[in-house]
PDB file of N, CA and C in Angstrom:
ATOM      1  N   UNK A   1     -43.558 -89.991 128.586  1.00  0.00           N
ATOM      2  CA  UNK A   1     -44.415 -89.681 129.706  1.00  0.00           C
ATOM      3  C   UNK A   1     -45.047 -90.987 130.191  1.00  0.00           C
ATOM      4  N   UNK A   2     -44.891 -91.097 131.415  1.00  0.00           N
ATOM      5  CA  UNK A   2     -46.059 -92.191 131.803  1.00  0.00           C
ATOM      6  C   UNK A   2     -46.848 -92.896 132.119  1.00  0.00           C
ATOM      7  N   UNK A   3     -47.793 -93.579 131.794  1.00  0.00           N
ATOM      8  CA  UNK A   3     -48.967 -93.946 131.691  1.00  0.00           C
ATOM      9  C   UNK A   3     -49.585 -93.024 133.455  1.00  0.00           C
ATOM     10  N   UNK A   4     -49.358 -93.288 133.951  1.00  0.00           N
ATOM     11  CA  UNK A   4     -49.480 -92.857 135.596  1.00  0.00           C
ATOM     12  C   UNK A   4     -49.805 -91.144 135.205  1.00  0.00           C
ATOM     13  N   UNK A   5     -48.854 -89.960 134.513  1.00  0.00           N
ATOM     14  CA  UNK A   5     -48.819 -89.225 134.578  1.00  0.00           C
ATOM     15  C   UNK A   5     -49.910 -88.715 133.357  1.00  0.00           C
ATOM     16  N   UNK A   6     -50.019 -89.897 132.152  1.00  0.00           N
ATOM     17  CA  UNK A   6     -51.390 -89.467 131.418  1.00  0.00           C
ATOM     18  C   UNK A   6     -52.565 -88.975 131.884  1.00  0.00           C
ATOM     19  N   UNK A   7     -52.784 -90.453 132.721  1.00  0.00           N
ATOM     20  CA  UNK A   7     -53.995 -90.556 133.430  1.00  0.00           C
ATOM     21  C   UNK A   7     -54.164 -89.121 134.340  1.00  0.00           C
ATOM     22  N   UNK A   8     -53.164 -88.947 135.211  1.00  0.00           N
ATOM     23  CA  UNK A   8     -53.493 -87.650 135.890  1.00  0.00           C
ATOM     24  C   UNK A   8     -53.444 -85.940 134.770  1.00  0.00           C
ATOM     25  N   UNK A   9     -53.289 -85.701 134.016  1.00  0.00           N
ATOM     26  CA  UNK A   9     -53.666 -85.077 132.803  1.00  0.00           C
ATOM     27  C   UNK A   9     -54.700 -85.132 132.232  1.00  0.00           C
ATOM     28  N   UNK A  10     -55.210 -86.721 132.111  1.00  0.00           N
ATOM     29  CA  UNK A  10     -56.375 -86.462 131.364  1.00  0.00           C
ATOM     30  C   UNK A  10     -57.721 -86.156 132.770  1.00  0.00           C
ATOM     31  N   UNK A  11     -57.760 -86.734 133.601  1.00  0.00           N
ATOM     32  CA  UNK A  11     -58.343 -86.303 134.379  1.00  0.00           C
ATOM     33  C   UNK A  11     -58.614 -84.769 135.158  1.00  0.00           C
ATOM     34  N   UNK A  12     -57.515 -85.132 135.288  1.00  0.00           N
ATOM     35  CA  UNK A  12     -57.111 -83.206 135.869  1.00  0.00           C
ATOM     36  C   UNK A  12     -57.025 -81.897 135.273  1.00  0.00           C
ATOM     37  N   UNK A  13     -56.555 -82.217 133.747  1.00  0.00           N
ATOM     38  CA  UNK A  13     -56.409 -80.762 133.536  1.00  0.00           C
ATOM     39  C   UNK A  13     -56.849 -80.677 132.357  1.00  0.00           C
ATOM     40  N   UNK A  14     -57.559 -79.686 131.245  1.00  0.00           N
ATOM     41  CA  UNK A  14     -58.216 -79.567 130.032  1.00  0.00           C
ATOM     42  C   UNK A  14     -57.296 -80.108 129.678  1.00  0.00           C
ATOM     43  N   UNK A  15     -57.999 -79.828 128.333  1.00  0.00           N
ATOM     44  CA  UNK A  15     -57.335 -80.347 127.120  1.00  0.00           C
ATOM     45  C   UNK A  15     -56.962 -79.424 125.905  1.00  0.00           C
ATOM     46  N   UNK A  16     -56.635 -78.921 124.849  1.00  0.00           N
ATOM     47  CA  UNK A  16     -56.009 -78.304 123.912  1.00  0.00           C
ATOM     48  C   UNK A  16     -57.025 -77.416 124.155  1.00  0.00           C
ATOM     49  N   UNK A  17     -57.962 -77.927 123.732  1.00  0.00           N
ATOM     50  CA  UNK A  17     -59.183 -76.727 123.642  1.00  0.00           C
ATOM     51  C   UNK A  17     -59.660 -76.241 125.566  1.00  0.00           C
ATOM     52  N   UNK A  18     -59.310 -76.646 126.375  1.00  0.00           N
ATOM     53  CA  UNK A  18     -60.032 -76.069 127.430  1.00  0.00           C
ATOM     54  C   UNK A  18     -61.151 -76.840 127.839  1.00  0.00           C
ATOM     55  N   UNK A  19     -61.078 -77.856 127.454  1.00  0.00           N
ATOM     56  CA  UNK A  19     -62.127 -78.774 128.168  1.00  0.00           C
ATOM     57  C   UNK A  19     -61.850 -80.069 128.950  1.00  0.00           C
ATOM     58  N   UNK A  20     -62.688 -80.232 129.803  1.00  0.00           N
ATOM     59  CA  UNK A  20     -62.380 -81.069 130.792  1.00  0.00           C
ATOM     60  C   UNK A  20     -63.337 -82.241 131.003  1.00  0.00           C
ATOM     61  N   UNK A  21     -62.623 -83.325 130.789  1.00  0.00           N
ATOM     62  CA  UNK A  21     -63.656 -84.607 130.467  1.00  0.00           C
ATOM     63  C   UNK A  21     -64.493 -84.898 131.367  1.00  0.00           C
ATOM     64  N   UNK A  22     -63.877 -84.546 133.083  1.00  0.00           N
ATOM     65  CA  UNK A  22     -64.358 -85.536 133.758  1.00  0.00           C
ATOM     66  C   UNK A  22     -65.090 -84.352 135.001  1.00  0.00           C
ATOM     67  N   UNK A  23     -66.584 -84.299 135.365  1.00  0.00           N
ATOM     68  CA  UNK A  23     -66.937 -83.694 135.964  1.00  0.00           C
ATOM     69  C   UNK A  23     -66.587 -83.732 138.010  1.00  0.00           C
ATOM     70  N   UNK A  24     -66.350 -85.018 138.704  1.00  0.00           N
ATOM     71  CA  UNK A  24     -65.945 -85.161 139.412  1.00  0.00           C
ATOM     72  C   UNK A  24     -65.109 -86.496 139.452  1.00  0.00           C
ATOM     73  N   UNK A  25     -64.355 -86.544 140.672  1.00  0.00           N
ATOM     74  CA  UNK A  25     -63.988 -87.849 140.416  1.00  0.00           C
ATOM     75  C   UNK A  25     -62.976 -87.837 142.639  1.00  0.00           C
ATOM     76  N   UNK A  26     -63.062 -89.311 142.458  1.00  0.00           N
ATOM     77  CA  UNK A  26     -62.938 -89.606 144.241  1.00  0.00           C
ATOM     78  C   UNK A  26     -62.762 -90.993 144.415  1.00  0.00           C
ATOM     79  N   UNK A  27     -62.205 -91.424 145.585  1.00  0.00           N
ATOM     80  CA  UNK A  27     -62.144 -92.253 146.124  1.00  0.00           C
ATOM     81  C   UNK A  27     -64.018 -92.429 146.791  1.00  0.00           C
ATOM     82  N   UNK A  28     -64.254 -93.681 146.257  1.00  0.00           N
ATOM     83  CA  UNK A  28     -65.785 -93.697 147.395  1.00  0.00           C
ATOM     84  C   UNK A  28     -66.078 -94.855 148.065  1.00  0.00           C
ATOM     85  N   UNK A  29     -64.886 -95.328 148.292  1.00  0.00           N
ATOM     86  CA  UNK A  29     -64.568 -96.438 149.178  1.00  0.00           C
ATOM     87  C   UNK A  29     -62.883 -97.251 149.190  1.00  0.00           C
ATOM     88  N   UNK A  30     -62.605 -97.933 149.544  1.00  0.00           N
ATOM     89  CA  UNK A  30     -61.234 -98.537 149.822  1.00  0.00           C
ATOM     90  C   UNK A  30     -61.182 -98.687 148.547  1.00  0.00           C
ATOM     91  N   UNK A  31     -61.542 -99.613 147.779  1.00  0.00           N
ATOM     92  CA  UNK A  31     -61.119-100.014 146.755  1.00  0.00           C
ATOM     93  C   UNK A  31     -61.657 -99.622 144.980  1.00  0.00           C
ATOM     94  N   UNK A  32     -62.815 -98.317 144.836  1.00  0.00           N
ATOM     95  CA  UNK A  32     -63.096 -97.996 144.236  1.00  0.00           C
ATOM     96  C   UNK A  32     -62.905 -96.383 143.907  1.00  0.00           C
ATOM     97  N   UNK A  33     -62.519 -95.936 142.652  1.00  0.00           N
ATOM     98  CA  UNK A  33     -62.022 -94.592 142.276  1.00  0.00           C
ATOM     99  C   UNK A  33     -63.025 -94.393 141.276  1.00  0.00           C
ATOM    100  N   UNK A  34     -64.047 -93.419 141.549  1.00  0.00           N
ATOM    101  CA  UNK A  34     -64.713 -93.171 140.317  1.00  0.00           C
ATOM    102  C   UNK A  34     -64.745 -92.004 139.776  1.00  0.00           C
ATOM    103  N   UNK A  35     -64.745 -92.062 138.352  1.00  0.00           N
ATOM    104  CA  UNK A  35     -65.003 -90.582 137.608  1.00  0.00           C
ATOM    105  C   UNK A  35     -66.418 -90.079 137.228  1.00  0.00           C
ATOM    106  N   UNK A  36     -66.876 -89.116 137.168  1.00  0.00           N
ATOM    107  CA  UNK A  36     -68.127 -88.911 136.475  1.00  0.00           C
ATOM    108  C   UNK A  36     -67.759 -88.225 135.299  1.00  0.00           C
ATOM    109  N   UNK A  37     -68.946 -88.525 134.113  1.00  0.00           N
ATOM    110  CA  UNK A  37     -68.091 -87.650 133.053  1.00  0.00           C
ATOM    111  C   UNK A  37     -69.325 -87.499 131.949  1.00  0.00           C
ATOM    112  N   UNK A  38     -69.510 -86.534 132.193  1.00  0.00           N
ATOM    113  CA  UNK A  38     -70.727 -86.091 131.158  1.00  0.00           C
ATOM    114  C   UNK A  38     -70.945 -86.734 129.743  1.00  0.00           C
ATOM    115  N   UNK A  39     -72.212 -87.161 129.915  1.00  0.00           N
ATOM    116  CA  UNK A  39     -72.472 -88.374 128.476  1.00  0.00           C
ATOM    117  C   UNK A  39     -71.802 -87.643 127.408  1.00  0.00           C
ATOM    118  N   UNK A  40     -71.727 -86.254 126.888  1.00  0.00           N
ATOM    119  CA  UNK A  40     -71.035 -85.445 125.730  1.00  0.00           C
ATOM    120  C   UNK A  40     -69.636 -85.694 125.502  1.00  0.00           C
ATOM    121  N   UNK A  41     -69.247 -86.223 126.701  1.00  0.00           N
ATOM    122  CA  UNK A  41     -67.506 -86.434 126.564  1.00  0.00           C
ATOM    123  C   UNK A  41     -66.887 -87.815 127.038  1.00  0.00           C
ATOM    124  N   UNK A  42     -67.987 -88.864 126.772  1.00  0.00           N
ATOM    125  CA  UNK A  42     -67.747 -90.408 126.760  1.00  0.00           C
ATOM    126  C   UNK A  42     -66.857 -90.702 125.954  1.00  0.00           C
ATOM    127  N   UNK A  43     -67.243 -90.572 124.766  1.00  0.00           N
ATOM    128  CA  UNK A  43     -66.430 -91.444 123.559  1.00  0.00           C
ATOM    129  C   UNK A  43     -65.182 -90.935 123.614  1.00  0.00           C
ATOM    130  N   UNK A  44     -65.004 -89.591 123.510  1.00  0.00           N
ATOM    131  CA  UNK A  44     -63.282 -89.020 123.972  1.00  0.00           C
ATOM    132  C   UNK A  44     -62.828 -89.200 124.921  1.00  0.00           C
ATOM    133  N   UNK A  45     -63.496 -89.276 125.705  1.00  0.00           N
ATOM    134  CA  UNK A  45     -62.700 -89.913 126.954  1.00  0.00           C
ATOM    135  C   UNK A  45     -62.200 -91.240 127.067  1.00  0.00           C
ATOM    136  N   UNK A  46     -63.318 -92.217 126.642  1.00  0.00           N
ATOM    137  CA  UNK A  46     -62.782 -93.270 126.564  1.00  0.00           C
ATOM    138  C   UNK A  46     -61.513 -93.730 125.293  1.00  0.00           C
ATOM    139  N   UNK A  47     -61.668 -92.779 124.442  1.00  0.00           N
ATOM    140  CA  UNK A  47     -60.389 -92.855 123.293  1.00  0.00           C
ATOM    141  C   UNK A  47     -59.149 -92.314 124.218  1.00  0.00           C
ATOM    142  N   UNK A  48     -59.285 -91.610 124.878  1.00  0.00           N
ATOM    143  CA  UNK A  48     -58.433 -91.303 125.674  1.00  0.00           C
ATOM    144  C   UNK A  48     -57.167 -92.242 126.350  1.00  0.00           C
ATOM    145  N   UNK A  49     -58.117 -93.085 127.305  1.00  0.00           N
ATOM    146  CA  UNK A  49     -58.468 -94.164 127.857  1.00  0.00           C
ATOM    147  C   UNK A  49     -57.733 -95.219 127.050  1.00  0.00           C
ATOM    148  N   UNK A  50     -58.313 -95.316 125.915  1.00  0.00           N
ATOM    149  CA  UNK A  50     -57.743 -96.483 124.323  1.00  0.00           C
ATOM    150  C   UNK A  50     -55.825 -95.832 124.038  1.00  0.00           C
ATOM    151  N   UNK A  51     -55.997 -94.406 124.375  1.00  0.00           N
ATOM    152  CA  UNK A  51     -54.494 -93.884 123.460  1.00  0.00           C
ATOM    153  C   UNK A  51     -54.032 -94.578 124.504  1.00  0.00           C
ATOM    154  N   UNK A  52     -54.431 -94.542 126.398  1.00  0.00           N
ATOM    155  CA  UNK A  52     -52.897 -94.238 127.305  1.00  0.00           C
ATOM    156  C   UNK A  52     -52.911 -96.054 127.646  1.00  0.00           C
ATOM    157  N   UNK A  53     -53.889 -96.815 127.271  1.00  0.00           N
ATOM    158  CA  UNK A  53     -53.283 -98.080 128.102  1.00  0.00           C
ATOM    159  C   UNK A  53     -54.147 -98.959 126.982  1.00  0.00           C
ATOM    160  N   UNK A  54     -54.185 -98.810 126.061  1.00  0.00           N
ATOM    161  CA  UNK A  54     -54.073 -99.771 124.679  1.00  0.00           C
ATOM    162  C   UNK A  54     -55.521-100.002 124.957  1.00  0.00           C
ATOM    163  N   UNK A  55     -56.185-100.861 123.742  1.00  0.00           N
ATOM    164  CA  UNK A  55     -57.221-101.871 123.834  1.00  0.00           C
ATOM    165  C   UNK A  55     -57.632-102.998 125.029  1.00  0.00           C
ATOM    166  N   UNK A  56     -56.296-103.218 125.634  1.00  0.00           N
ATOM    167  CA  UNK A  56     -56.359-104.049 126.457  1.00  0.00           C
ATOM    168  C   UNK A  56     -57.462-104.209 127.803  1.00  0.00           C
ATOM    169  N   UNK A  57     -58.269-102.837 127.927  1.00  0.00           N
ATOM    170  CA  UNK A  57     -59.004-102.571 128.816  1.00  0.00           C
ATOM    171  C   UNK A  57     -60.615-103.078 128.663  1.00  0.00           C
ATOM    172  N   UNK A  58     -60.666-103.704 127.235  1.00  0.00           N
ATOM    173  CA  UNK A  58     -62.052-103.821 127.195  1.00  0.00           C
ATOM    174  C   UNK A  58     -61.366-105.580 126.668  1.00  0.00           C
ATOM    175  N   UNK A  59     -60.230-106.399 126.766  1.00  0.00           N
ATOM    176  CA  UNK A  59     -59.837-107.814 127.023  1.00  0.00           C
ATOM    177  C   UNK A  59     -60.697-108.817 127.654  1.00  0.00           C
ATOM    178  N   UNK A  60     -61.020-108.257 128.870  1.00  0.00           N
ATOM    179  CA  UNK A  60     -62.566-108.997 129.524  1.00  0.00           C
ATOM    180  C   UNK A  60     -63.913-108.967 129.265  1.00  0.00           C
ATOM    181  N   UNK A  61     -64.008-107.979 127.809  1.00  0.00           N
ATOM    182  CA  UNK A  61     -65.405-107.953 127.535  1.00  0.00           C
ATOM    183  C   UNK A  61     -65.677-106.365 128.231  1.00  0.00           C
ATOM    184  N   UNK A  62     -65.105-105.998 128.677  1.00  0.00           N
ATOM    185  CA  UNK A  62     -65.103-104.218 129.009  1.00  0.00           C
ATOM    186  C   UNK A  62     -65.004-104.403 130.358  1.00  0.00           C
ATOM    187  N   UNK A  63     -66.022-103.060 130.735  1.00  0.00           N
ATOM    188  CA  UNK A  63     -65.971-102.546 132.275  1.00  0.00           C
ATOM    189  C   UNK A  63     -67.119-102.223 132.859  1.00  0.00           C
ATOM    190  N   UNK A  64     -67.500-102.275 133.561  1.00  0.00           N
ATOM    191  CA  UNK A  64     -69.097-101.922 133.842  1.00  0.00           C
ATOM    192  C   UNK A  64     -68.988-100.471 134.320  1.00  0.00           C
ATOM    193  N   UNK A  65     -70.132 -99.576 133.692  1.00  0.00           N
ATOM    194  CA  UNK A  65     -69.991 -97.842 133.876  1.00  0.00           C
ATOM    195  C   UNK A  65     -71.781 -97.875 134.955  1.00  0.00           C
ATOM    196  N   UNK A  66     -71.702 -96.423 135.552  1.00  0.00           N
ATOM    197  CA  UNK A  66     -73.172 -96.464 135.679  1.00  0.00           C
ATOM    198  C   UNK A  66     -73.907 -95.379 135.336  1.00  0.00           C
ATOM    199  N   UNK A  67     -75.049 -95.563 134.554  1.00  0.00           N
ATOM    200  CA  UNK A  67     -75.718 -94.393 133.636  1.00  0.00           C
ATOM    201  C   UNK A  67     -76.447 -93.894 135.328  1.00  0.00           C
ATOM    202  N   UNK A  68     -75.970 -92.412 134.827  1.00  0.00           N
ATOM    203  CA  UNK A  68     -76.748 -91.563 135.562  1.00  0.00           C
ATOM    204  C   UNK A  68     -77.596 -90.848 135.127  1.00  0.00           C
ATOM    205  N   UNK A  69     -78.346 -89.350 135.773  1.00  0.00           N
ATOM    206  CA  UNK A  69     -78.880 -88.406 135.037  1.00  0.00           C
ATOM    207  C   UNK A  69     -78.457 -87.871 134.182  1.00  0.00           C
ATOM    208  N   UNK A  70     -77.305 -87.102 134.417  1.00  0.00           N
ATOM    209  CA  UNK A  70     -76.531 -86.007 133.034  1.00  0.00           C
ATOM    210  C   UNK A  70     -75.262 -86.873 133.257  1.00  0.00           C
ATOM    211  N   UNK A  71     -75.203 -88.081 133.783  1.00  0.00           N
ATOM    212  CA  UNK A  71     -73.296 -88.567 133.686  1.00  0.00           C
ATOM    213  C   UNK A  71     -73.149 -89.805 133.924  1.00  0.00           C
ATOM    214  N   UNK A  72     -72.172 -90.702 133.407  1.00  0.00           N
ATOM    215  CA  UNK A  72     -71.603 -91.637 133.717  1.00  0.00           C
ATOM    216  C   UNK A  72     -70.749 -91.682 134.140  1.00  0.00           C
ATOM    217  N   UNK A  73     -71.270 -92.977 135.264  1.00  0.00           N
ATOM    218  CA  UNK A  73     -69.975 -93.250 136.612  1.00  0.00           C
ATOM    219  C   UNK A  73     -68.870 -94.315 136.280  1.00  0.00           C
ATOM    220  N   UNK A  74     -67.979 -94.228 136.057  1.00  0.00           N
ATOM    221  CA  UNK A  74     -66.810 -94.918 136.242  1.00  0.00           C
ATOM    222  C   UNK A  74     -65.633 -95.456 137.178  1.00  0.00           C
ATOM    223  N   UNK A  75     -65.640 -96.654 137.405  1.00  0.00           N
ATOM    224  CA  UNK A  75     -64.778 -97.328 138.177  1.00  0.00           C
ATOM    225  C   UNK A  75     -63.769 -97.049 138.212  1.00  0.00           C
ATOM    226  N   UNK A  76     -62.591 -96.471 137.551  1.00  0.00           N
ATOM    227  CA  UNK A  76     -61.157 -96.770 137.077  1.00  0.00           C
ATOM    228  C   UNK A  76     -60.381 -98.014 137.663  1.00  0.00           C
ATOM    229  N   UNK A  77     -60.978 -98.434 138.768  1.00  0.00           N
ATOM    230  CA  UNK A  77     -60.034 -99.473 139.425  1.00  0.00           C
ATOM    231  C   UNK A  77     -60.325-100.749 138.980  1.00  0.00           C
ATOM    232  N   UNK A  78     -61.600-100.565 138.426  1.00  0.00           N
ATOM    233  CA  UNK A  78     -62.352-101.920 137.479  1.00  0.00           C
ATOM    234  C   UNK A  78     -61.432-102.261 136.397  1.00  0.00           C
ATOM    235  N   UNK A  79     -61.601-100.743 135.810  1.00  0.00           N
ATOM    236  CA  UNK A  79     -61.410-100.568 134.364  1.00  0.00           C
ATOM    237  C   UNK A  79     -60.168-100.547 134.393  1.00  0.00           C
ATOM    238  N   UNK A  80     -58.838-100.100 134.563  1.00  0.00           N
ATOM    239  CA  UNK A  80     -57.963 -99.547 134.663  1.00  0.00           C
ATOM    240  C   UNK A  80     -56.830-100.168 135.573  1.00  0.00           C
ATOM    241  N   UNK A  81     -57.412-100.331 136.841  1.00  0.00           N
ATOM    242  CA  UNK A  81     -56.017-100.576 137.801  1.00  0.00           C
ATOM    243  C   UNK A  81     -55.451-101.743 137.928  1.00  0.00           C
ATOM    244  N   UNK A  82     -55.802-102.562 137.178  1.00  0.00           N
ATOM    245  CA  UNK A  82     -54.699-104.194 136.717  1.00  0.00           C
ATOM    246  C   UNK A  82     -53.301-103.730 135.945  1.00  0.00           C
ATOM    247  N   UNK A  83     -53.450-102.366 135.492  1.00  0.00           N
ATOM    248  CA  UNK A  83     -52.140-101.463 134.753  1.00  0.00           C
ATOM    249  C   UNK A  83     -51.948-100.794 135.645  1.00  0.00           C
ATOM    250  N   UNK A  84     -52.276-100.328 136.413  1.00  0.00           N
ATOM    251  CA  UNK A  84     -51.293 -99.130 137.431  1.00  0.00           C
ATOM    252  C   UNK A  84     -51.602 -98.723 138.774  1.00  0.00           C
ATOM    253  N   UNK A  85     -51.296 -98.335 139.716  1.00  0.00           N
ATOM    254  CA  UNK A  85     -51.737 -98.210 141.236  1.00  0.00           C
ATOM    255  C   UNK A  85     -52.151 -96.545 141.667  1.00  0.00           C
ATOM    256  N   UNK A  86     -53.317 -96.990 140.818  1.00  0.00           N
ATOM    257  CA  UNK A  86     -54.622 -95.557 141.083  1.00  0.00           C
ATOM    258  C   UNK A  86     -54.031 -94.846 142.156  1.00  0.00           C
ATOM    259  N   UNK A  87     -53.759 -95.659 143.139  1.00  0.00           N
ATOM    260  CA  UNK A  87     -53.758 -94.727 144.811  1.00  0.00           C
ATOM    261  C   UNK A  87     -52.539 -94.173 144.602  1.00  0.00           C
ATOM    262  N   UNK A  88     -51.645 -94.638 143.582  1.00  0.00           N
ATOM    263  CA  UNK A  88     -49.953 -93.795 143.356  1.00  0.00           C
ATOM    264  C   UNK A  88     -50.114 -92.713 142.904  1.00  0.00           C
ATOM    265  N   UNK A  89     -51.179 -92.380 142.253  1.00  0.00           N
ATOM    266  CA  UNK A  89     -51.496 -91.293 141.582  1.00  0.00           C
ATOM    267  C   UNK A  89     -52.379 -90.403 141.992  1.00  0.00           C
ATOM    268  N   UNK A  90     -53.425 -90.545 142.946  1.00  0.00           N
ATOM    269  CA  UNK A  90     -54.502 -90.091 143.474  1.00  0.00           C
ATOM    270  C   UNK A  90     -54.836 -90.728 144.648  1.00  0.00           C
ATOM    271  N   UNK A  91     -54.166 -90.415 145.670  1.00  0.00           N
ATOM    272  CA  UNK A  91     -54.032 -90.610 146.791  1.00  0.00           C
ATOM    273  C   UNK A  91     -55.488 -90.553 148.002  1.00  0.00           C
ATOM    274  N   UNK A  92     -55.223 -91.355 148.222  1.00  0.00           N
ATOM    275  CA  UNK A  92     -56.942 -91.628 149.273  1.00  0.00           C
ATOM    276  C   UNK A  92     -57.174 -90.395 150.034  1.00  0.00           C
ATOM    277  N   UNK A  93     -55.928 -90.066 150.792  1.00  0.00           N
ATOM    278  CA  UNK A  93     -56.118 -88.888 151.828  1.00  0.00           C
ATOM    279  C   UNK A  93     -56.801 -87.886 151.386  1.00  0.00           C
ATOM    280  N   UNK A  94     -56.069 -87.154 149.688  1.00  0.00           N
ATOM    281  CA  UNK A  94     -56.401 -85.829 148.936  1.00  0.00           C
ATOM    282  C   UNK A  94     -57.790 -86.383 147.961  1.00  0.00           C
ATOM    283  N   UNK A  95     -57.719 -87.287 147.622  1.00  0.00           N
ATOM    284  CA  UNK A  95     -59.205 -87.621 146.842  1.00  0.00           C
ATOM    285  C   UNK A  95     -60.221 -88.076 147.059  1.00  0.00           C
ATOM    286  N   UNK A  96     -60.711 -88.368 148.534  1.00  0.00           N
ATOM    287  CA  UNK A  96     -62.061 -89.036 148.693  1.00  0.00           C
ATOM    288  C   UNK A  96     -62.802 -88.064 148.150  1.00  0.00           C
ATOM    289  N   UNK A  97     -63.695 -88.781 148.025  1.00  0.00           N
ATOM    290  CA  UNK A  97     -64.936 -88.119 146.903  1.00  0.00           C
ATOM    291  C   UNK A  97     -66.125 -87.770 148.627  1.00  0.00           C
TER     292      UNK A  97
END
């Protein structure tokens, strides 16, 4: 499977048990894709994150997230899109946030 089609799995659709990591997620400008994802489902998510595109994502010293009220915001294009072309997968038209 790959990496392209993880990412849209783990985002999109539960997981074994029926849960779903990421509370929203959008395009919120040209060049930024963010997820929100409830502080309860950080660390799995980001293991997630660790299974589909290695260690290599925190290489620069990580990614910058932003603490919210009940969630953290995530870049993916920060974090993530030096491995793969976000917009191939989640298309600007169908995902603005």
């Amino acid at each position: 499977m790959s990496n392209e089609l993880k990412l849209y799995k783990l985002l999109v659709e539960d997981d074994d048990h029926g849960i779903s990591y990421v509370d929203e997620m959008g395009w919120v400008s040209d060049d930024e894709f963010c997820v929100w994802i409830s502080y309860v489902w950080i660390y799995d998510f980001i293991k997630e994150l660790k299974d589909i595109f290695g260690f290599g994502i925190f290489d620069d010293g990580g990614f910058d997230a932003n603490m919210q009220d009940n969630c953290m915001c995530i870049d993916l294009c920060k974090a993530i899109g030096y491995s793969i072309d976000i917009e191939n997968v989640f298309p600007k038209d169908k995902y603005q946030h």
